[in-house]
C-alpha atoms as a PDB file:
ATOM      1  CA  UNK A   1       0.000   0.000   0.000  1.00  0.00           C
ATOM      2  CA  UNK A   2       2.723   2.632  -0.042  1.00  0.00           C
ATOM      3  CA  UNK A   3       6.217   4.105  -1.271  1.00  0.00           C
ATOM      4  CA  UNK A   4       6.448   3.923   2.153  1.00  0.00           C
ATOM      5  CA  UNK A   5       3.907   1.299   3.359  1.00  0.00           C
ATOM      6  CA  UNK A   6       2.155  -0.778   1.322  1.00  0.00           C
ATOM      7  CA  UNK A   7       0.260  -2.796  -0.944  1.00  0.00           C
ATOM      8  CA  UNK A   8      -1.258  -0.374  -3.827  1.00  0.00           C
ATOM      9  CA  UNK A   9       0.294   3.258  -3.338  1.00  0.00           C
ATOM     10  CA  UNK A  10       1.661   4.783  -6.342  1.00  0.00           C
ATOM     11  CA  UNK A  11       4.860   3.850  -5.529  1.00  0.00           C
ATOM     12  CA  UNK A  12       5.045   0.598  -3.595  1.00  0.00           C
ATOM     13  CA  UNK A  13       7.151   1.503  -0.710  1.00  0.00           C
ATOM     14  CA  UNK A  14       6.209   3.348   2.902  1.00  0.00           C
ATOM     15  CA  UNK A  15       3.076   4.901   1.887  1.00  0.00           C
ATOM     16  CA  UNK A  16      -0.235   5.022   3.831  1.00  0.00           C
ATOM     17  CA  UNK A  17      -3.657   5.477   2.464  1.00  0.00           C
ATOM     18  CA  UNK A  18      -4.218   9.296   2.229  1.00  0.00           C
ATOM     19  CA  UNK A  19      -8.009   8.397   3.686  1.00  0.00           C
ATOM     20  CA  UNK A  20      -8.289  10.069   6.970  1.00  0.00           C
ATOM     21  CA  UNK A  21      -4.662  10.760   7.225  1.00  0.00           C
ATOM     22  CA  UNK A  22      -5.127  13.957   8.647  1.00  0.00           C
ATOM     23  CA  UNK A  23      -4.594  14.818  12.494  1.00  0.00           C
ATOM     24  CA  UNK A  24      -7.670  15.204  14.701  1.00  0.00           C
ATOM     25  CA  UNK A  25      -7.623  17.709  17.211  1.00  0.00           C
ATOM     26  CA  UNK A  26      -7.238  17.561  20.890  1.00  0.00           C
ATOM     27  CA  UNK A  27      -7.178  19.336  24.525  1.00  0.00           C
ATOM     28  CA  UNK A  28      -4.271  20.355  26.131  1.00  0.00           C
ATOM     29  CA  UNK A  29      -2.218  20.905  23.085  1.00  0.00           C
ATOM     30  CA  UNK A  30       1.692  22.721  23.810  1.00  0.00           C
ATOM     31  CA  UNK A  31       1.656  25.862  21.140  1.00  0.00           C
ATOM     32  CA  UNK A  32       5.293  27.024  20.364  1.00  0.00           C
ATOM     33  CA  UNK A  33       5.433  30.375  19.219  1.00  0.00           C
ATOM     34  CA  UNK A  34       6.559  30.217  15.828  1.00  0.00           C
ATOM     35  CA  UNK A  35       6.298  33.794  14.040  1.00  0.00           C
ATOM     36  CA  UNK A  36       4.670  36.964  14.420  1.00  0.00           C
ATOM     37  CA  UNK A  37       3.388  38.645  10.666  1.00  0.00           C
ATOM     38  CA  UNK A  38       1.457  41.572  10.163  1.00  0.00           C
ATOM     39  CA  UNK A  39      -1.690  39.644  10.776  1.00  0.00           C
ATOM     40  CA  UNK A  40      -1.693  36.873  12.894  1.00  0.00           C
ATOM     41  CA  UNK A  41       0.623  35.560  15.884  1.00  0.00           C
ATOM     42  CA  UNK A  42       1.334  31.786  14.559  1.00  0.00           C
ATOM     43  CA  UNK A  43       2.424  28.828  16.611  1.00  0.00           C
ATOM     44  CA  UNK A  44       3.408  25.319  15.838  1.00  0.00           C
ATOM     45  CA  UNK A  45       2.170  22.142  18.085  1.00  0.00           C
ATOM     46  CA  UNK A  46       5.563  19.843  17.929  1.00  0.00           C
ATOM     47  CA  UNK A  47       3.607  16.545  18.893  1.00  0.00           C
ATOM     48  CA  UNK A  48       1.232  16.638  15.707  1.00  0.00           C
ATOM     49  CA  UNK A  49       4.531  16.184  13.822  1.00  0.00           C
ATOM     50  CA  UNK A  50       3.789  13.489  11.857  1.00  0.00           C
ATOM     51  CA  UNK A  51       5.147  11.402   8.860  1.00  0.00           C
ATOM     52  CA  UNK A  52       2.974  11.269   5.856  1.00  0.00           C
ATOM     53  CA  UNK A  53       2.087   8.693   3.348  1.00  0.00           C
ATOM     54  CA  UNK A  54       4.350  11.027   0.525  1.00  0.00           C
ATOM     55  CA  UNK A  55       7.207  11.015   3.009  1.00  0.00           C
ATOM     56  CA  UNK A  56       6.259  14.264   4.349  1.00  0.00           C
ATOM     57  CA  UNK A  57       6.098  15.897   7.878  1.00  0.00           C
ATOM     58  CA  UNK A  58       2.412  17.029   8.818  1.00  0.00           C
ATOM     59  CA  UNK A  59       2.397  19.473  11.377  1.00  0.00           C
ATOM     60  CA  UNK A  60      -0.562  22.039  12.749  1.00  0.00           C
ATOM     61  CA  UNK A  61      -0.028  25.517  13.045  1.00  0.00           C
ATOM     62  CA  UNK A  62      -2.244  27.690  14.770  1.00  0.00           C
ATOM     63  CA  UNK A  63      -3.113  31.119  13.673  1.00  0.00           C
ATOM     64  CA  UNK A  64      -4.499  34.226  16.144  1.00  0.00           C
ATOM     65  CA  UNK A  65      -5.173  37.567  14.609  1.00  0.00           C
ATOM     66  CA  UNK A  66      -3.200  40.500  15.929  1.00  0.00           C
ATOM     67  CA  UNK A  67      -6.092  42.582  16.588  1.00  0.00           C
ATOM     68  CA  UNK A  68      -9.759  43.101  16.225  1.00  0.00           C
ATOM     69  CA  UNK A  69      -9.215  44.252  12.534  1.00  0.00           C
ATOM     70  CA  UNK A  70      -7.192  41.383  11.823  1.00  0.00           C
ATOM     71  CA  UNK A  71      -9.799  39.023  13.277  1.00  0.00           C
ATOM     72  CA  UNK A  72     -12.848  40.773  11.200  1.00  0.00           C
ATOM     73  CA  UNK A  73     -10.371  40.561   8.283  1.00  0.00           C
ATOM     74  CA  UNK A  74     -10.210  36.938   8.530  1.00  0.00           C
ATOM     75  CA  UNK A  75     -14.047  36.233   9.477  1.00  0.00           C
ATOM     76  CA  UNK A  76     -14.506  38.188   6.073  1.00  0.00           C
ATOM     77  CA  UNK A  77     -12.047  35.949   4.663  1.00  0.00           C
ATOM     78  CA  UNK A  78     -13.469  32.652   5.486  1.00  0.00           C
ATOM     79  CA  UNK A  79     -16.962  33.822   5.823  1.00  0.00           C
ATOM     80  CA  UNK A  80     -17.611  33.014   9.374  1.00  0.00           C
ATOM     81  CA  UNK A  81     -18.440  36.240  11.639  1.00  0.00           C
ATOM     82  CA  UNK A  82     -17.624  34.358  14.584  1.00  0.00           C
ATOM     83  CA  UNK A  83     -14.515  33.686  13.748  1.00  0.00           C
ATOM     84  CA  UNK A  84     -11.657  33.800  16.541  1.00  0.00           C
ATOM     85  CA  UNK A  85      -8.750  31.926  15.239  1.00  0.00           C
ATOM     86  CA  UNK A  86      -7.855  28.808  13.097  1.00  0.00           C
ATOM     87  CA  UNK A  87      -5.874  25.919  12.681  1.00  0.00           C
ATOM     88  CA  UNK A  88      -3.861  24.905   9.550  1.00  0.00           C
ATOM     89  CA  UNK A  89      -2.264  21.556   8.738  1.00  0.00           C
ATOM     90  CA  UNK A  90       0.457  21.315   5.991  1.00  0.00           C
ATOM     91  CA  UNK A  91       2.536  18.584   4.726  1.00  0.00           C
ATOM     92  CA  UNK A  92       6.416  19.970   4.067  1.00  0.00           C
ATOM     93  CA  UNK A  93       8.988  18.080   1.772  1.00  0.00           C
ATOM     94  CA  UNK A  94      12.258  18.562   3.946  1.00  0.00           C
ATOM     95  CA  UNK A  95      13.841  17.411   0.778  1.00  0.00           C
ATOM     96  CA  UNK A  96      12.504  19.465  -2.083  1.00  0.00           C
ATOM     97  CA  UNK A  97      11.468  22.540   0.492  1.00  0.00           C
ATOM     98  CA  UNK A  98       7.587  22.426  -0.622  1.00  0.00           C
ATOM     99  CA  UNK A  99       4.288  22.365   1.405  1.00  0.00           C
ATOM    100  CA  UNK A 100       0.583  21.375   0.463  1.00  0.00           C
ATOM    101  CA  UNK A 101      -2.260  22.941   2.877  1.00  0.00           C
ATOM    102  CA  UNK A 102      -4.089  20.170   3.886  1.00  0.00           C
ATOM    103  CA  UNK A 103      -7.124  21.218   6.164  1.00  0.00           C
ATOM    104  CA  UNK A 104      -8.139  24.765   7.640  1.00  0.00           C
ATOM    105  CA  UNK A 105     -10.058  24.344  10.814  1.00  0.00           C
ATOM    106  CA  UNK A 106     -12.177  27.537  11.889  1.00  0.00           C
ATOM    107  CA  UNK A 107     -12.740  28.294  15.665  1.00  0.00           C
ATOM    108  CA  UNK A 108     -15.024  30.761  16.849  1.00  0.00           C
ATOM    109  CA  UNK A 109     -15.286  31.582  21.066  1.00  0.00           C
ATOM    110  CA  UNK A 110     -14.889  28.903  23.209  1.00  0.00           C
ATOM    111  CA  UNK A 111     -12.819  26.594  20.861  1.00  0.00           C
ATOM    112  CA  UNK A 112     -15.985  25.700  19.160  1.00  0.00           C
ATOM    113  CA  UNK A 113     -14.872  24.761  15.367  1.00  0.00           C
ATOM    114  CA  UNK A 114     -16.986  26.050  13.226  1.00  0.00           C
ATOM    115  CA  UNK A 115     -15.676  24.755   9.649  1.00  0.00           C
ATOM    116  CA  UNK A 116     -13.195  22.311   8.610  1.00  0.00           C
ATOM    117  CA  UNK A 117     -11.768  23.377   4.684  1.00  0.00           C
ATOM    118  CA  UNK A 118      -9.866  20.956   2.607  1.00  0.00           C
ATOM    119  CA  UNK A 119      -7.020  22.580   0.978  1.00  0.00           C
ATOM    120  CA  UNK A 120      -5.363  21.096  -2.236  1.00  0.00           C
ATOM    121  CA  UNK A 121      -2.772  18.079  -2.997  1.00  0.00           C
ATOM    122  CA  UNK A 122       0.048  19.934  -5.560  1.00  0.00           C
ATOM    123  CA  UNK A 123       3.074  20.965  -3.319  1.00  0.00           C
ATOM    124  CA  UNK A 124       3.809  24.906  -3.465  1.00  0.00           C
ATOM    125  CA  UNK A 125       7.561  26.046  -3.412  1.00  0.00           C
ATOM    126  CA  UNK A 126       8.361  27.665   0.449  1.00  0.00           C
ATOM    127  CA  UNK A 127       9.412  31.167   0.314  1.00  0.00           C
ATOM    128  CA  UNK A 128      12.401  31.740   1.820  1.00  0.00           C
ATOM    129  CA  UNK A 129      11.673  34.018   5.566  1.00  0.00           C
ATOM    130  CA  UNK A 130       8.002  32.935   5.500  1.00  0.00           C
ATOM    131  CA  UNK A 131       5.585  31.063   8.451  1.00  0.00           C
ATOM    132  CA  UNK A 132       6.510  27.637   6.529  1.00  0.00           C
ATOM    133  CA  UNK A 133      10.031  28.651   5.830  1.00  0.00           C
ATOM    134  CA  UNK A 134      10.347  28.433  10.252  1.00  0.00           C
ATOM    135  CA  UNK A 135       8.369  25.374  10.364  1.00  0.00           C
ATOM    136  CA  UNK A 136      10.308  23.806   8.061  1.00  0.00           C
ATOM    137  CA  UNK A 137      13.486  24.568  10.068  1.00  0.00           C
ATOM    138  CA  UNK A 138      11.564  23.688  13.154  1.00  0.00           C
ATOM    139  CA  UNK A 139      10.840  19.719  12.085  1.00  0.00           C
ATOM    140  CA  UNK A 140      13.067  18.997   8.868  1.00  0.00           C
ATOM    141  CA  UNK A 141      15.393  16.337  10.374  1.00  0.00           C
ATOM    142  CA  UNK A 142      18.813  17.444  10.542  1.00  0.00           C
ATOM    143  CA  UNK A 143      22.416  15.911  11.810  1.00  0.00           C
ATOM    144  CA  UNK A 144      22.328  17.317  15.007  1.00  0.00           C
ATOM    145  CA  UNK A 145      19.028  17.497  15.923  1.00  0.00           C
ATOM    146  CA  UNK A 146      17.985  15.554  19.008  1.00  0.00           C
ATOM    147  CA  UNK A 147      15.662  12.709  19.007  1.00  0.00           C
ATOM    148  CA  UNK A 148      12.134  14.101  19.655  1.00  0.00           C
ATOM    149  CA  UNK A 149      10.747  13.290  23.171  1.00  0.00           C
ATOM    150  CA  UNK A 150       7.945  10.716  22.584  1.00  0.00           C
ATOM    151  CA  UNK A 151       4.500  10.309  24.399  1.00  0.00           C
ATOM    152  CA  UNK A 152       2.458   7.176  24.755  1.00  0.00           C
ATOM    153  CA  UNK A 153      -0.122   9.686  22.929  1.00  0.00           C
ATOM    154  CA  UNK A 154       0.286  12.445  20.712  1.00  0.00           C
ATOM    155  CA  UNK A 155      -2.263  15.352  21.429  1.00  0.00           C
ATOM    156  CA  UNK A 156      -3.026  17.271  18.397  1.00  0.00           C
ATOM    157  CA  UNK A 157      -4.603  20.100  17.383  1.00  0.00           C
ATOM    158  CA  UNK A 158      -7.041  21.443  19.942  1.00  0.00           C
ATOM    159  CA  UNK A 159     -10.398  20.624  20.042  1.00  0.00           C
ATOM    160  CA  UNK A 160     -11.587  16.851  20.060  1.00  0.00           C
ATOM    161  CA  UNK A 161      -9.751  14.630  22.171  1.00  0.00           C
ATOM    162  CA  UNK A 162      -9.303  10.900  20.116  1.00  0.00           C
ATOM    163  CA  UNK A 163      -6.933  10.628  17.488  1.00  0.00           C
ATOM    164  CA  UNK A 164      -9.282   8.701  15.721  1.00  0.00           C
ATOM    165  CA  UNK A 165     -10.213  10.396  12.221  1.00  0.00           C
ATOM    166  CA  UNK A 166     -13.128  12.844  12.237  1.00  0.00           C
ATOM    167  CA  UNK A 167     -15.538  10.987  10.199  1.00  0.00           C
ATOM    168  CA  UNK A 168     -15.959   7.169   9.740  1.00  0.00           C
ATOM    169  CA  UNK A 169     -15.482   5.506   6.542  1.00  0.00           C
ATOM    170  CA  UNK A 170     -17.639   6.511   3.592  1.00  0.00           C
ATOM    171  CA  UNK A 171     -20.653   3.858   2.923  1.00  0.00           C
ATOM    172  CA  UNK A 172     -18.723   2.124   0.291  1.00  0.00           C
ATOM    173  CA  UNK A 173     -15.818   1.241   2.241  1.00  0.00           C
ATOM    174  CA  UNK A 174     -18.185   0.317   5.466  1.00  0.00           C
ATOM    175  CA  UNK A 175     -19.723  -2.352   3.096  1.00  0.00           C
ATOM    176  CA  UNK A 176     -16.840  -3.743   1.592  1.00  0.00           C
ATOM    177  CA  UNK A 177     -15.741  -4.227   5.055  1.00  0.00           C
ATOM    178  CA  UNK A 178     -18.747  -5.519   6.287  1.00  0.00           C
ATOM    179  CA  UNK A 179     -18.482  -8.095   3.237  1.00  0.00           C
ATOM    180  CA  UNK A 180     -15.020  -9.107   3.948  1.00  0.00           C
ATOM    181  CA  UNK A 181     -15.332  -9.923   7.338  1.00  0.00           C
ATOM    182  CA  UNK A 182     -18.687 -11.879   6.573  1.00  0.00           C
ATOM    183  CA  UNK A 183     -16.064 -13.661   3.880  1.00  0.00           C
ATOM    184  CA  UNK A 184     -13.315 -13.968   6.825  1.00  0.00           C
ATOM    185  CA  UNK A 185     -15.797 -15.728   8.846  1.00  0.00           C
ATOM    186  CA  UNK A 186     -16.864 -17.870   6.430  1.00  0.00           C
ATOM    187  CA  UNK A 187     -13.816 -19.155   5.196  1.00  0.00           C
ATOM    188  CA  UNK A 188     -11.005 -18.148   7.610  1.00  0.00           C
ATOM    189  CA  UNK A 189      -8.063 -19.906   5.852  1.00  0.00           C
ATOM    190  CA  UNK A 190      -8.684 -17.716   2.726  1.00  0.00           C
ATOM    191  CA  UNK A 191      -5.682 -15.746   2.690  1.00  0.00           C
ATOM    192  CA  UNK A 192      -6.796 -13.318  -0.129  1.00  0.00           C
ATOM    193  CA  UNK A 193      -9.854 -12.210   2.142  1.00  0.00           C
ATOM    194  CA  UNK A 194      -7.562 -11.522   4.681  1.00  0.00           C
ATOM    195  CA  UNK A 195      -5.211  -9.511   2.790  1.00  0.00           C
ATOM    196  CA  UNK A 196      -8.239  -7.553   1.486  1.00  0.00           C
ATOM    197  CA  UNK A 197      -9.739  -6.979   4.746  1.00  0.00           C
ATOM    198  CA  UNK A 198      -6.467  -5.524   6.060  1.00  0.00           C
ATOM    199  CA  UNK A 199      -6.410  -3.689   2.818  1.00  0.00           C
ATOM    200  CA  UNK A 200      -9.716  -2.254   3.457  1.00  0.00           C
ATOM    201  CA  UNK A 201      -9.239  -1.409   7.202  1.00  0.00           C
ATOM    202  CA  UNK A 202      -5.696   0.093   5.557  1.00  0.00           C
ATOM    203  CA  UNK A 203      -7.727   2.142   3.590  1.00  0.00           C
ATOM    204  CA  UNK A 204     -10.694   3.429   6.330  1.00  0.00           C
ATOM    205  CA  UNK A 205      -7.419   4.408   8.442  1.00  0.00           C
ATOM    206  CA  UNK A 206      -8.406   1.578  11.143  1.00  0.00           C
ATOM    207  CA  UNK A 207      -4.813   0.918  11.692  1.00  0.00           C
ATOM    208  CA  UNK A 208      -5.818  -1.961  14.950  1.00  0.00           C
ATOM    209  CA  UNK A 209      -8.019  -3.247  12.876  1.00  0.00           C
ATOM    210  CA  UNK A 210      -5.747  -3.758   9.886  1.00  0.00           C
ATOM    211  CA  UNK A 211      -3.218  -4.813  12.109  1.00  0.00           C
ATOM    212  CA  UNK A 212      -5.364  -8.070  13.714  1.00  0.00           C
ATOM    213  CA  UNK A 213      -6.438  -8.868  10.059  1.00  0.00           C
ATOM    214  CA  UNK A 214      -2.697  -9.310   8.780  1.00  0.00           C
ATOM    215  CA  UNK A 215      -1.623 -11.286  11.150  1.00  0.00           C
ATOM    216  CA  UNK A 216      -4.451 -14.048  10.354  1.00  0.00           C
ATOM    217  CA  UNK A 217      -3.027 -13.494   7.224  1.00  0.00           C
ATOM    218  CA  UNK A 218       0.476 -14.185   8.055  1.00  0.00           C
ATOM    219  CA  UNK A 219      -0.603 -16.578  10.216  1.00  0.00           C
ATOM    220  CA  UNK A 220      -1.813 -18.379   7.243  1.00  0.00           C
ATOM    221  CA  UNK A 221       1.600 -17.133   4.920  1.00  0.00           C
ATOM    222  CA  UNK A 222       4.425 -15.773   7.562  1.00  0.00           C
ATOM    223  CA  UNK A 223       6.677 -14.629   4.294  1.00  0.00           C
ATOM    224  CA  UNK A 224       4.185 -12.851   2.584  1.00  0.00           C
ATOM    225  CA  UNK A 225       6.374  -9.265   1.891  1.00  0.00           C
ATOM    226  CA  UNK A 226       3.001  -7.245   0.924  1.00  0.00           C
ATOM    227  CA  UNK A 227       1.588  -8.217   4.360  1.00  0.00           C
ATOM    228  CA  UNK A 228       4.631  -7.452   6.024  1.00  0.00           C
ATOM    229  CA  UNK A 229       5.100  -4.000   4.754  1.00  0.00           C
ATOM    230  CA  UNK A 230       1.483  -2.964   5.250  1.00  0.00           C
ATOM    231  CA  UNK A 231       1.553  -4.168   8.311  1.00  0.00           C
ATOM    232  CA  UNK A 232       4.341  -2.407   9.083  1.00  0.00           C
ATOM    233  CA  UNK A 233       3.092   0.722   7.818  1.00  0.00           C
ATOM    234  CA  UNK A 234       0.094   0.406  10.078  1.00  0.00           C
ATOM    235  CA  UNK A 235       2.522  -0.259  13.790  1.00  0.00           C
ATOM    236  CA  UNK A 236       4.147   2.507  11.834  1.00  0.00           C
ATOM    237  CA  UNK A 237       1.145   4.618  12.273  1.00  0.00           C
ATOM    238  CA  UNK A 238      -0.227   3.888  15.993  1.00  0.00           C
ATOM    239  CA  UNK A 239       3.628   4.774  16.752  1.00  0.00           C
ATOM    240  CA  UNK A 240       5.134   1.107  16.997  1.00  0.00           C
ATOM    241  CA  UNK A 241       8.454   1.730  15.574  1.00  0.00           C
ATOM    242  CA  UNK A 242      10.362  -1.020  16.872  1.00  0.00           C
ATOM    243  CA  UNK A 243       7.690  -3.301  15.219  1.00  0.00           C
ATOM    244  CA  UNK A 244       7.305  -1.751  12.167  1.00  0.00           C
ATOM    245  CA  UNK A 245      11.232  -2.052  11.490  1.00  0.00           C
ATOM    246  CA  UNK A 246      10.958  -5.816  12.385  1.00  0.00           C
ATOM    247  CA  UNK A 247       8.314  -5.940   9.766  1.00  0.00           C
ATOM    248  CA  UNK A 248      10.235  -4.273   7.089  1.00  0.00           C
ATOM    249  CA  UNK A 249      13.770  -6.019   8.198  1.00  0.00           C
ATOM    250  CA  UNK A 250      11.951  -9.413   7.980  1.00  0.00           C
ATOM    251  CA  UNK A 251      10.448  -8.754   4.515  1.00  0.00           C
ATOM    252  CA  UNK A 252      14.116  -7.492   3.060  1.00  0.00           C
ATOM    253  CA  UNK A 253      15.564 -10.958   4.852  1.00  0.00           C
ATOM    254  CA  UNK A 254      12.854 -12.776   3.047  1.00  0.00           C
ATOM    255  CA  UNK A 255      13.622 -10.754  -0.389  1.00  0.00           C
ATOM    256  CA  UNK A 256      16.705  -9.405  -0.497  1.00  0.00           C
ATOM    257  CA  UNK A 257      15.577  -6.954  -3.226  1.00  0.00           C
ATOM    258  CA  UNK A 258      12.406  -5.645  -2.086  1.00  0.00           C
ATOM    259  CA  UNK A 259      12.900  -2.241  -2.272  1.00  0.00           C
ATOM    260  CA  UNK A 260       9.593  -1.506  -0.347  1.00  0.00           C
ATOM    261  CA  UNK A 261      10.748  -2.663   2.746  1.00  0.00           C
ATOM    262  CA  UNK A 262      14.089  -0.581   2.757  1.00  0.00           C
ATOM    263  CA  UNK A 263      12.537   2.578   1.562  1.00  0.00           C
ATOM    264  CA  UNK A 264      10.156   1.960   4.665  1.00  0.00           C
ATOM    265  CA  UNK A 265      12.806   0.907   7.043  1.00  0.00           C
ATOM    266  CA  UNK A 266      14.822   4.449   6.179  1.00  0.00           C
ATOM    267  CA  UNK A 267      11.871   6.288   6.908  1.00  0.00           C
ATOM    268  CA  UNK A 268      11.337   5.630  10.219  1.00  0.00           C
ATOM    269  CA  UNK A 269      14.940   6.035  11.073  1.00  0.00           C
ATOM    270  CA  UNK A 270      14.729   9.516   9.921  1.00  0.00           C
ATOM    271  CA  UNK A 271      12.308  10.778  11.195  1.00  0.00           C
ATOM    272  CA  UNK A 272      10.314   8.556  13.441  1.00  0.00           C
ATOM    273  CA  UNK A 273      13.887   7.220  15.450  1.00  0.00           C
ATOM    274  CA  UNK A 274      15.652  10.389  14.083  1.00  0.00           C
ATOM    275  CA  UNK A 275      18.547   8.026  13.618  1.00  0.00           C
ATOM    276  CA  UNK A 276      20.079  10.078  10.702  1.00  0.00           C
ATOM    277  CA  UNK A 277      22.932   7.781  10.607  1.00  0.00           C
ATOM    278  CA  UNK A 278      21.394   4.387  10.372  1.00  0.00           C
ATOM    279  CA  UNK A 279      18.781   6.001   7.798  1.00  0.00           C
ATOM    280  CA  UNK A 280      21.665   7.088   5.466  1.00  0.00           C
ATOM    281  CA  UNK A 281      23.069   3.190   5.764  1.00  0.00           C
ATOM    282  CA  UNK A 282      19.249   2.091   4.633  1.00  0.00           C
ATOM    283  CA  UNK A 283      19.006   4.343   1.768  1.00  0.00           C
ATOM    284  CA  UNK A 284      22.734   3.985   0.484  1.00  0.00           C
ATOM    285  CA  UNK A 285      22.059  -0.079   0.461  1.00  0.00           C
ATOM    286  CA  UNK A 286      18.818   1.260  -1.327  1.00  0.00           C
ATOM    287  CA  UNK A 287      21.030   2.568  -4.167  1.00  0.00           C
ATOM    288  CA  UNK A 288      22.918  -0.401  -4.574  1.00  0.00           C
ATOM    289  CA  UNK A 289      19.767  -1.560  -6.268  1.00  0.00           C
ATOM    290  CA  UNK A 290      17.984   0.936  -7.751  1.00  0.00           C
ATOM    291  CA  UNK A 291      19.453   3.801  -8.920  1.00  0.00           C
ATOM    292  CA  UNK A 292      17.719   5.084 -11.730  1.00  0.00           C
ATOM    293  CA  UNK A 293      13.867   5.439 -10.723  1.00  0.00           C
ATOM    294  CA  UNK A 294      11.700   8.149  -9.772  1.00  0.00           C
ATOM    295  CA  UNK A 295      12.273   6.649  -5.863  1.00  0.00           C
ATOM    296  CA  UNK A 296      15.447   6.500  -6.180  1.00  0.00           C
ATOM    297  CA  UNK A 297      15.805  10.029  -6.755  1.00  0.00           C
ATOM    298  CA  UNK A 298      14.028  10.700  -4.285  1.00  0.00           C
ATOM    299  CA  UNK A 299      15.980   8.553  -1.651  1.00  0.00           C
ATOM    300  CA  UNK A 300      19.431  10.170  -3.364  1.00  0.00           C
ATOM    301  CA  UNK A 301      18.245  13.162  -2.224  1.00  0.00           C
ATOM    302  CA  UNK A 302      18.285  12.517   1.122  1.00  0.00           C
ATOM    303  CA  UNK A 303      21.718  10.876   1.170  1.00  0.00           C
ATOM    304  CA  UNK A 304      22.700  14.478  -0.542  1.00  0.00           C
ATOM    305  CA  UNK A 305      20.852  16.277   2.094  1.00  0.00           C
ATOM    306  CA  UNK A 306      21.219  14.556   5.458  1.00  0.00           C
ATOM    307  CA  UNK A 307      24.766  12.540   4.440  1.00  0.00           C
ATOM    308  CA  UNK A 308      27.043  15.445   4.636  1.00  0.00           C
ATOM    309  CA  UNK A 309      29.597  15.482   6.863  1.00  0.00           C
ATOM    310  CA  UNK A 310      28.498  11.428   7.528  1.00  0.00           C
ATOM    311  CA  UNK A 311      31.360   9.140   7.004  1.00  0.00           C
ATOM    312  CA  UNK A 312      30.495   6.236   4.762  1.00  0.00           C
END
C-alpha cells in the first residue's frame, strides 16, 4: 500500500492510504510560538509532527489575529463572523522545500470549530523568511538534531480529544468491510480475504483493525512481503516503531531486493527514530539496487541532504 507502506500506493514503498490521514484535534495541546506577521501571531504544536504517506512531515499551526481588525479581516475571509482563530495543517517536503495545505479548521469563542476546509494536494515552493520557511526549520530532520521526546499519545490540534479520524469511513468502504469480514468468517483460511480486509481497514485508516487482520493473514503465509510492509506501515502509524522495522527487516531478509521494505525501514529512522545515521546506511544499500527510478531520486536526495559530513 505505499512508497512507504504498502500494498497499492503509487509507488510501492512506505506509503499510507491518504483516507483520513489527517490529524484530529485535541485538549491540552503545547503551542510554540513560531512567528509573528502583520496579521496573525502563529504557533506550531511539535507533537502533531507526523510522517505522511508522501514522506512528508504534517504538522498544525495555529493562527491568532493580531487585533480586532485582523480578526474581522479573517471572518470576512473565510466567511464566518464568529470567527476567533484557526488551525492549519500542511505537509512539508524537507527534501525538495515544498508544502501542500491540507485542512483549515475555523474556531469561533470557546474553541468551538466552526468549519473544517480541505485545501489542495500539488506541493507549493516555500518562500524563503516565510511562516513555513520556520516550520520547516523547526521539524526537517537534521544531523544534530535531538531525538524528539515521545509520548504514549500524541495530542493534536485542539479541540476533540481521540486521534481517531473525524468521520468514519464513507458507505462504500463500510460495506466492503462488512463483506469481507462476513467472507473472513466464512472461510477463515482464505488468505486473499484476509489480505483484502487488512487492505480495506488500511484504507478506512483503522490501523488496529488492519493490524489483527494481517496477522491471520500471516498466520496463514508468515513470508508474505506485501503483508509485512502494510503491516508495518500500520505499527508505523499507531507509533510502533520497533515493530514496524521488524516488519520491514523481515520482509528485506525474506527478499533481499524488495525495495519496499528498505525505503520503509529508512523512513522511520529519519524521522520517526531520528537516527540520521542508520537512515543514510538504509538508503545507500537502497542505491545499490535501484538507482535510476523516480524513488530512487528521491531517496538520493536525502543521502545528498542529510549525508554530509556522515562518514560512509
Amino acid at each position: 500500500m505505499s512508497p512507504v507502506i504498502g500494498y497499492k500506493s503509487p509507488y510501492a514503498l512506505l506509503l499510507l492510504s491518504l483516507i483520513g490521514m489527517f490529524p484530529c484535534s485535541a485538549i491540552a495541546v503545547q503551542w510554540l510560538p513560531l512567528a509573528s506577521t502583520t496579521r496573525y501571531q502563529v504557533a506550531i504544536d511539535n507533537d502533531s509532527i507526523r510522517l505522511t504517506p508522501l514522506g512528508r512531515l504534517g504538522a498544525w499551526l495555529r493562527f491568532i489575529p493580531q487585533g480586532d481588525a485582523q480578526r474581522k479581516a479573517a471572518a470576512t475571509d473565510y466567511g464566518e463572523k464568529g470567527y476567533r482563530s484557526h488551525l492549519e495543517y500542511y505537509e512539508i517536503d524537507c527534501s525538495e522545500q515544498s508544502a501542500v495545505l491540507g485542512l483549515i479548521d475555523i474556531f469561533g469563542t470557546s474553541k468551538t470549530r466552526l468549519k473544517r476546509l480541505k485545501g489542495g494536494v500539488q506541493p507549493d515552493a516555500i518562500t524563503p523568511g516565510s511562516v513555513l520557511d520556520r516550520a520547516a526549520v523547526r521539524i526537517c530532520p537534521t544531523l544534530d538534531d535531538e531525538t524528539l521526546e515521545e509520548e504514549p499519545e500524541a495530542p493534536e490540534p485542539e479541540g476533540e480529544t481521540s486521534s481517531i479520524p473525524d468521520s468514519q469511513p464513507d458507505e462504500e468502504l463500510q460495506l466492503k468491510i462488512r463483506i469481507l469480514v462476513k467472507k473472513s468468517v466464512d472461510d477463515p483460511s482464505n488468505i486473499e480475504v484476509l489480505r483484502s480486509l487488512g487492505n480495506a481497514y488500511f484504507d478506512a485508516d483503522l490501523p488496529e483493525q488492519a493490524i489483527a487482520a494481517y496477522n491471520r493473514a500471516l498466520a496463514l503465509r508468515p513470508a508474505d512481503t506485501d503483508i509485512l510492509n502494510d503491516q508495518g506501515a500500520m505499527y508505523r502509524q499507531i507509533g510502533e516503531y520497533s515493530k514496524a522495522l521488524a516488519n520491514f527487516e523481515k520482509a528485506f531478509r525474506i527478499d533481499p531486493k524488495n525495495l519496499e521494505s528498505l525505503y520503509n525501514s529508512g523512513y522511520v529512522y529519519a524521522f520517526d527514530l531520528n537516527d540520521i545515521p542508520k537512515a543514510l546506511d538504509v538508503w545507500r544499500r537502497y542505491l545499490t539496487l535501484d538507482s535510476s527510478s523516480e524513488t530512487a531520486r528521491t531517496v538520493q536526495g536525502f543521502v545528498d541532504r542529510y549525508g554530509k559530513g556522515q562518514n560512509r
